[in-house]
N, C-alpha and C. Protein backbone atom coordinates (compact mmCIF):
# COMPACT_ATOMS: atom_id res chain seq x y z
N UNK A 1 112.21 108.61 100.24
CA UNK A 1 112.48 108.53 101.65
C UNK A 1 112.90 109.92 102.11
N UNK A 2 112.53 110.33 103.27
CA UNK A 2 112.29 111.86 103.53
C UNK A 2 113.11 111.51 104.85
N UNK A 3 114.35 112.56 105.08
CA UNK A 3 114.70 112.51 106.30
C UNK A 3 116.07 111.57 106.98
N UNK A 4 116.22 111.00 105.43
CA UNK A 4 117.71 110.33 105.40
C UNK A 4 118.41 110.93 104.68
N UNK A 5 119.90 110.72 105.24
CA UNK A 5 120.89 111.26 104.56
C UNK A 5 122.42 110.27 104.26
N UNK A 6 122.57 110.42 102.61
CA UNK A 6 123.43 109.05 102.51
C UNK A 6 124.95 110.09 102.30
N UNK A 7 125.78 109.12 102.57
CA UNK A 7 126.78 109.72 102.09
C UNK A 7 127.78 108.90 101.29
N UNK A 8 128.52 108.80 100.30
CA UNK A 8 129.28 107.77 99.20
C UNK A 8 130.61 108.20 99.26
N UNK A 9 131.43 107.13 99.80
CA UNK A 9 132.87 107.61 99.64
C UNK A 9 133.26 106.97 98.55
N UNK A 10 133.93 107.62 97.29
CA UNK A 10 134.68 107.55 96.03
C UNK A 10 136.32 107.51 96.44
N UNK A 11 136.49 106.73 95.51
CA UNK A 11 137.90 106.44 95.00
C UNK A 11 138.62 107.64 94.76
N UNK A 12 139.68 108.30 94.63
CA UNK A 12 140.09 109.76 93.81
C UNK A 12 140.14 109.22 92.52
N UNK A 13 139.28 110.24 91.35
CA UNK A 13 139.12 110.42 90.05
C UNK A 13 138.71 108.63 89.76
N UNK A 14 137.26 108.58 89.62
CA UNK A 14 136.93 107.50 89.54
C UNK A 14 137.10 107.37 88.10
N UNK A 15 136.88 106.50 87.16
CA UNK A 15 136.61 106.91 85.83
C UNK A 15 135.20 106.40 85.53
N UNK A 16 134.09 106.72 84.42
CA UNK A 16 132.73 106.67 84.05
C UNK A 16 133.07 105.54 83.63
N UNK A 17 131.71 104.56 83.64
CA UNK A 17 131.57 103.58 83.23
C UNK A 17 130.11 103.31 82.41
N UNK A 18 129.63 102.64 81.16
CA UNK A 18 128.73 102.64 80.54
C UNK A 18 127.92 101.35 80.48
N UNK A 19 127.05 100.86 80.86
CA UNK A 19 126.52 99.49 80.35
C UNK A 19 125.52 99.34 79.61
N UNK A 20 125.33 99.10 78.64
CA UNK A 20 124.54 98.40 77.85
C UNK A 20 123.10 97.76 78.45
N UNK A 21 122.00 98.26 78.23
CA UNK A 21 120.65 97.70 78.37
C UNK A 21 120.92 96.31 78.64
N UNK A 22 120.24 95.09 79.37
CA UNK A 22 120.25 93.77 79.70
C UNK A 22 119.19 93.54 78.35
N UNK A 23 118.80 92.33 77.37
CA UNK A 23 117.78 92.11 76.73
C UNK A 23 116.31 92.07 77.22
N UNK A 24 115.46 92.69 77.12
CA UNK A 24 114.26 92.28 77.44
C UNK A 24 113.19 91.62 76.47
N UNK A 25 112.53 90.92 77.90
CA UNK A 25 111.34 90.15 76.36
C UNK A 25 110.53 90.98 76.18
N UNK A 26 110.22 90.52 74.40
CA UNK A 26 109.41 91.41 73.88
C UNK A 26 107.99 91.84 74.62
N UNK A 27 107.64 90.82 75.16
CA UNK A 27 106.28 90.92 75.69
C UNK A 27 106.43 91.95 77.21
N UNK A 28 107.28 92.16 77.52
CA UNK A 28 107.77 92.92 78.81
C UNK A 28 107.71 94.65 78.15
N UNK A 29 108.05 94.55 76.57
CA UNK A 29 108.53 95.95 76.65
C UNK A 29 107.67 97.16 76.79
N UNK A 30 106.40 96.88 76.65
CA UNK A 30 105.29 98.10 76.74
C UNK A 30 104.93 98.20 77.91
N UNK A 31 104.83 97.37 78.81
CA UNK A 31 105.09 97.55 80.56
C UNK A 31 106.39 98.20 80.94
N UNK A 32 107.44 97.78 80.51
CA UNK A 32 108.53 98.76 81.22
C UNK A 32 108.39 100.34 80.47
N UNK A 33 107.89 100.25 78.95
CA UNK A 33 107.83 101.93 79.20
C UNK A 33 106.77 102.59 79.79
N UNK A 34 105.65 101.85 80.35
CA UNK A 34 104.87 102.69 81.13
C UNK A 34 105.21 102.90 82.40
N UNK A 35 106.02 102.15 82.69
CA UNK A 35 106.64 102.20 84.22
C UNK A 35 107.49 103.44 84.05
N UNK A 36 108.74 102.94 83.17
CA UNK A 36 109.37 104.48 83.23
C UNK A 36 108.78 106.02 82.64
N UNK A 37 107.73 105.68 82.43
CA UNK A 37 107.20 107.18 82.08
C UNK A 37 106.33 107.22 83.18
N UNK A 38 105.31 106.42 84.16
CA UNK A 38 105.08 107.03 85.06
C UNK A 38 105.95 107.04 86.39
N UNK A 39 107.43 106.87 86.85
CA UNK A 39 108.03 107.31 87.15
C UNK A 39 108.95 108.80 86.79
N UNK A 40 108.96 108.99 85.44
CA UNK A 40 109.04 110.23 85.50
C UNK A 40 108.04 111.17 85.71
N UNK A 41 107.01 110.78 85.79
CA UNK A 41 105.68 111.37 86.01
C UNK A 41 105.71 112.12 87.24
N UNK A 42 106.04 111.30 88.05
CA UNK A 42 106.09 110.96 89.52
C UNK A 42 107.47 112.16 90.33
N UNK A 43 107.85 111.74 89.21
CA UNK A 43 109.35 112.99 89.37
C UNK A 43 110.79 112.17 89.77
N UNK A 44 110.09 110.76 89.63
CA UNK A 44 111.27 109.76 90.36
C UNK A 44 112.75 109.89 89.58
N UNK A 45 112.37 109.78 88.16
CA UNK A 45 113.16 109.44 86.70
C UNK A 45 113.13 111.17 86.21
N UNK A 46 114.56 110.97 85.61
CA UNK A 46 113.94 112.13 84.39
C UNK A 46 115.21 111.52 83.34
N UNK A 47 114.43 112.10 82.12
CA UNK A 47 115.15 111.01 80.60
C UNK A 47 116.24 112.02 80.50
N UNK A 48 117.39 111.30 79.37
CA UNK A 48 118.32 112.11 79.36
C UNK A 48 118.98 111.91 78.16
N UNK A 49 119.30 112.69 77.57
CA UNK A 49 119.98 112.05 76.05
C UNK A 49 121.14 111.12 76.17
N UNK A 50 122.14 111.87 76.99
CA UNK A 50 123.59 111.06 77.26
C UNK A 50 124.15 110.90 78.54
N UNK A 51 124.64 110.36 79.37
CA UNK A 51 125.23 110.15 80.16
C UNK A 51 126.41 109.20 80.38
N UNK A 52 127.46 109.77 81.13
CA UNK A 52 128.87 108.93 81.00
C UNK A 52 128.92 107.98 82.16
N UNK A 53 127.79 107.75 83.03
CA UNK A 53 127.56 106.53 83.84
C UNK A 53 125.89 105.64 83.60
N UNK A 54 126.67 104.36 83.41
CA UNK A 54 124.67 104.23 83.39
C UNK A 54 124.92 102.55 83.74
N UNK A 55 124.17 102.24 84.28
CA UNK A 55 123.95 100.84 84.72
C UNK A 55 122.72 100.48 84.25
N UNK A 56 122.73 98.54 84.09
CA UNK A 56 121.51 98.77 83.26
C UNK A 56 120.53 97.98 84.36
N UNK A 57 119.30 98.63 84.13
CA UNK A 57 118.06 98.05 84.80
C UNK A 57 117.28 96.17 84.69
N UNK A 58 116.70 96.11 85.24
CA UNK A 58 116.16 94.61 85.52
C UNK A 58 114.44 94.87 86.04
N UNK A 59 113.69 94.09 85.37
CA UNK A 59 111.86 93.82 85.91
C UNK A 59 112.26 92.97 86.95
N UNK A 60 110.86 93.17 87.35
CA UNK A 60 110.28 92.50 88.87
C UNK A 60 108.65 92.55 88.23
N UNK A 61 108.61 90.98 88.15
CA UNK A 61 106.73 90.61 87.76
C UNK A 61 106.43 90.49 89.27
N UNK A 62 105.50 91.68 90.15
CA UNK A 62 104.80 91.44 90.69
C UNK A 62 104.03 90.53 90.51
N UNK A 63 103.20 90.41 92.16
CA UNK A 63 102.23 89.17 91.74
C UNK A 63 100.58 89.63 91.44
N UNK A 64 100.18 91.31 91.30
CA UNK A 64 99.50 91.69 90.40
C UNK A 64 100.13 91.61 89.36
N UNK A 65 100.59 91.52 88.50
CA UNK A 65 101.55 91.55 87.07
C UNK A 65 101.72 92.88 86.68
N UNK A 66 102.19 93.55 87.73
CA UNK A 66 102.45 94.92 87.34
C UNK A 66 104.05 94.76 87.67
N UNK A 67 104.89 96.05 87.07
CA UNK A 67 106.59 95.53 87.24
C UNK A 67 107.00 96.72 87.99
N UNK A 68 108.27 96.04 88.40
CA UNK A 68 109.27 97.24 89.00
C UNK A 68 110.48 97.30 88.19
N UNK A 69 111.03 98.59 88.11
CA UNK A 69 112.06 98.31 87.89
C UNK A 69 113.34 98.74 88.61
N UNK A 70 114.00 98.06 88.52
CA UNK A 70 114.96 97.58 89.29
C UNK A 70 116.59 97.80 88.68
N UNK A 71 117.50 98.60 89.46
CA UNK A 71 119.07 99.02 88.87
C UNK A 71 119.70 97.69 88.93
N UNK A 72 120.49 97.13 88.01
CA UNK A 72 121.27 96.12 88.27
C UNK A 72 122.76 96.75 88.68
N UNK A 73 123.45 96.42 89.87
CA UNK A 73 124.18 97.77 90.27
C UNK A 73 125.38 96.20 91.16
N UNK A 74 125.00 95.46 90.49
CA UNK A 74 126.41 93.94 90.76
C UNK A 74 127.24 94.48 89.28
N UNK A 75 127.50 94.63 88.20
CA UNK A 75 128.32 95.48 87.52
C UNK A 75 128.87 96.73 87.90
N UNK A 76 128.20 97.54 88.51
CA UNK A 76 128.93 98.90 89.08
C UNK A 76 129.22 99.06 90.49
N UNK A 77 127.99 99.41 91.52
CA UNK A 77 128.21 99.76 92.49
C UNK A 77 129.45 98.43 93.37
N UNK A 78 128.01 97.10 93.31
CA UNK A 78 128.82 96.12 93.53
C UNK A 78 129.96 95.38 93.38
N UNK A 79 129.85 96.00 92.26
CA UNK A 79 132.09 95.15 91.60
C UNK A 79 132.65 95.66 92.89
N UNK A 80 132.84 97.04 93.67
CA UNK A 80 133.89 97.37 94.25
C UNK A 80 134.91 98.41 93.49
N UNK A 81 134.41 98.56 92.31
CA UNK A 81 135.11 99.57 91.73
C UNK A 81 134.79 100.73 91.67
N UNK A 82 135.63 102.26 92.05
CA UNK A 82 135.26 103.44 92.48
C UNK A 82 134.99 103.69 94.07
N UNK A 83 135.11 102.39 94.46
CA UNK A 83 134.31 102.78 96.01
C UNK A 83 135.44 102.25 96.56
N UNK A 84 135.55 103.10 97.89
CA UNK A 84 136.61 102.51 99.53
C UNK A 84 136.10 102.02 99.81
């Protein structure tokens, strides 16, 4: 999106939080890594060895059966924690 501008008000000294991958089915998993590699493709994603925040992602079976993926962000953003 070109031409918006967000702005995030934080808590003072939030602390990092880590989550753990959600399980995926097996049959899902060679679709989600083509998704996330052609999102980094794309320039959307870029991989990262470590990070001290991470929320974990969720599919979306289109109804071509192609997927999205999707932040699950009711553990982080949504709890209410870190944020005014």
């Amino acid at each position: 999106m070109q031409g918006v501008t967000a702005k995030l008000f934080l808590k003072p000294d939030p602390k990092p939080k880590f989550f753990k991958p959600h399980p995926i089915l097996h049959a899902l998993r060679g679709a989600r890594e083509q998704e996330l590699d052609h999102l980094e493709t794309m320039g959307v994603t870029e991989k990262v060895c470590y990070s001290k925040w991470a929320a974990p992602i969720g599919l979306v079976v289109k109804p071509d059966n192609s997927i999205r993926v999707c932040g699950d962000y009711q553990v982080t953003v949504n709890s209410g924690e870190g944020f005014v």
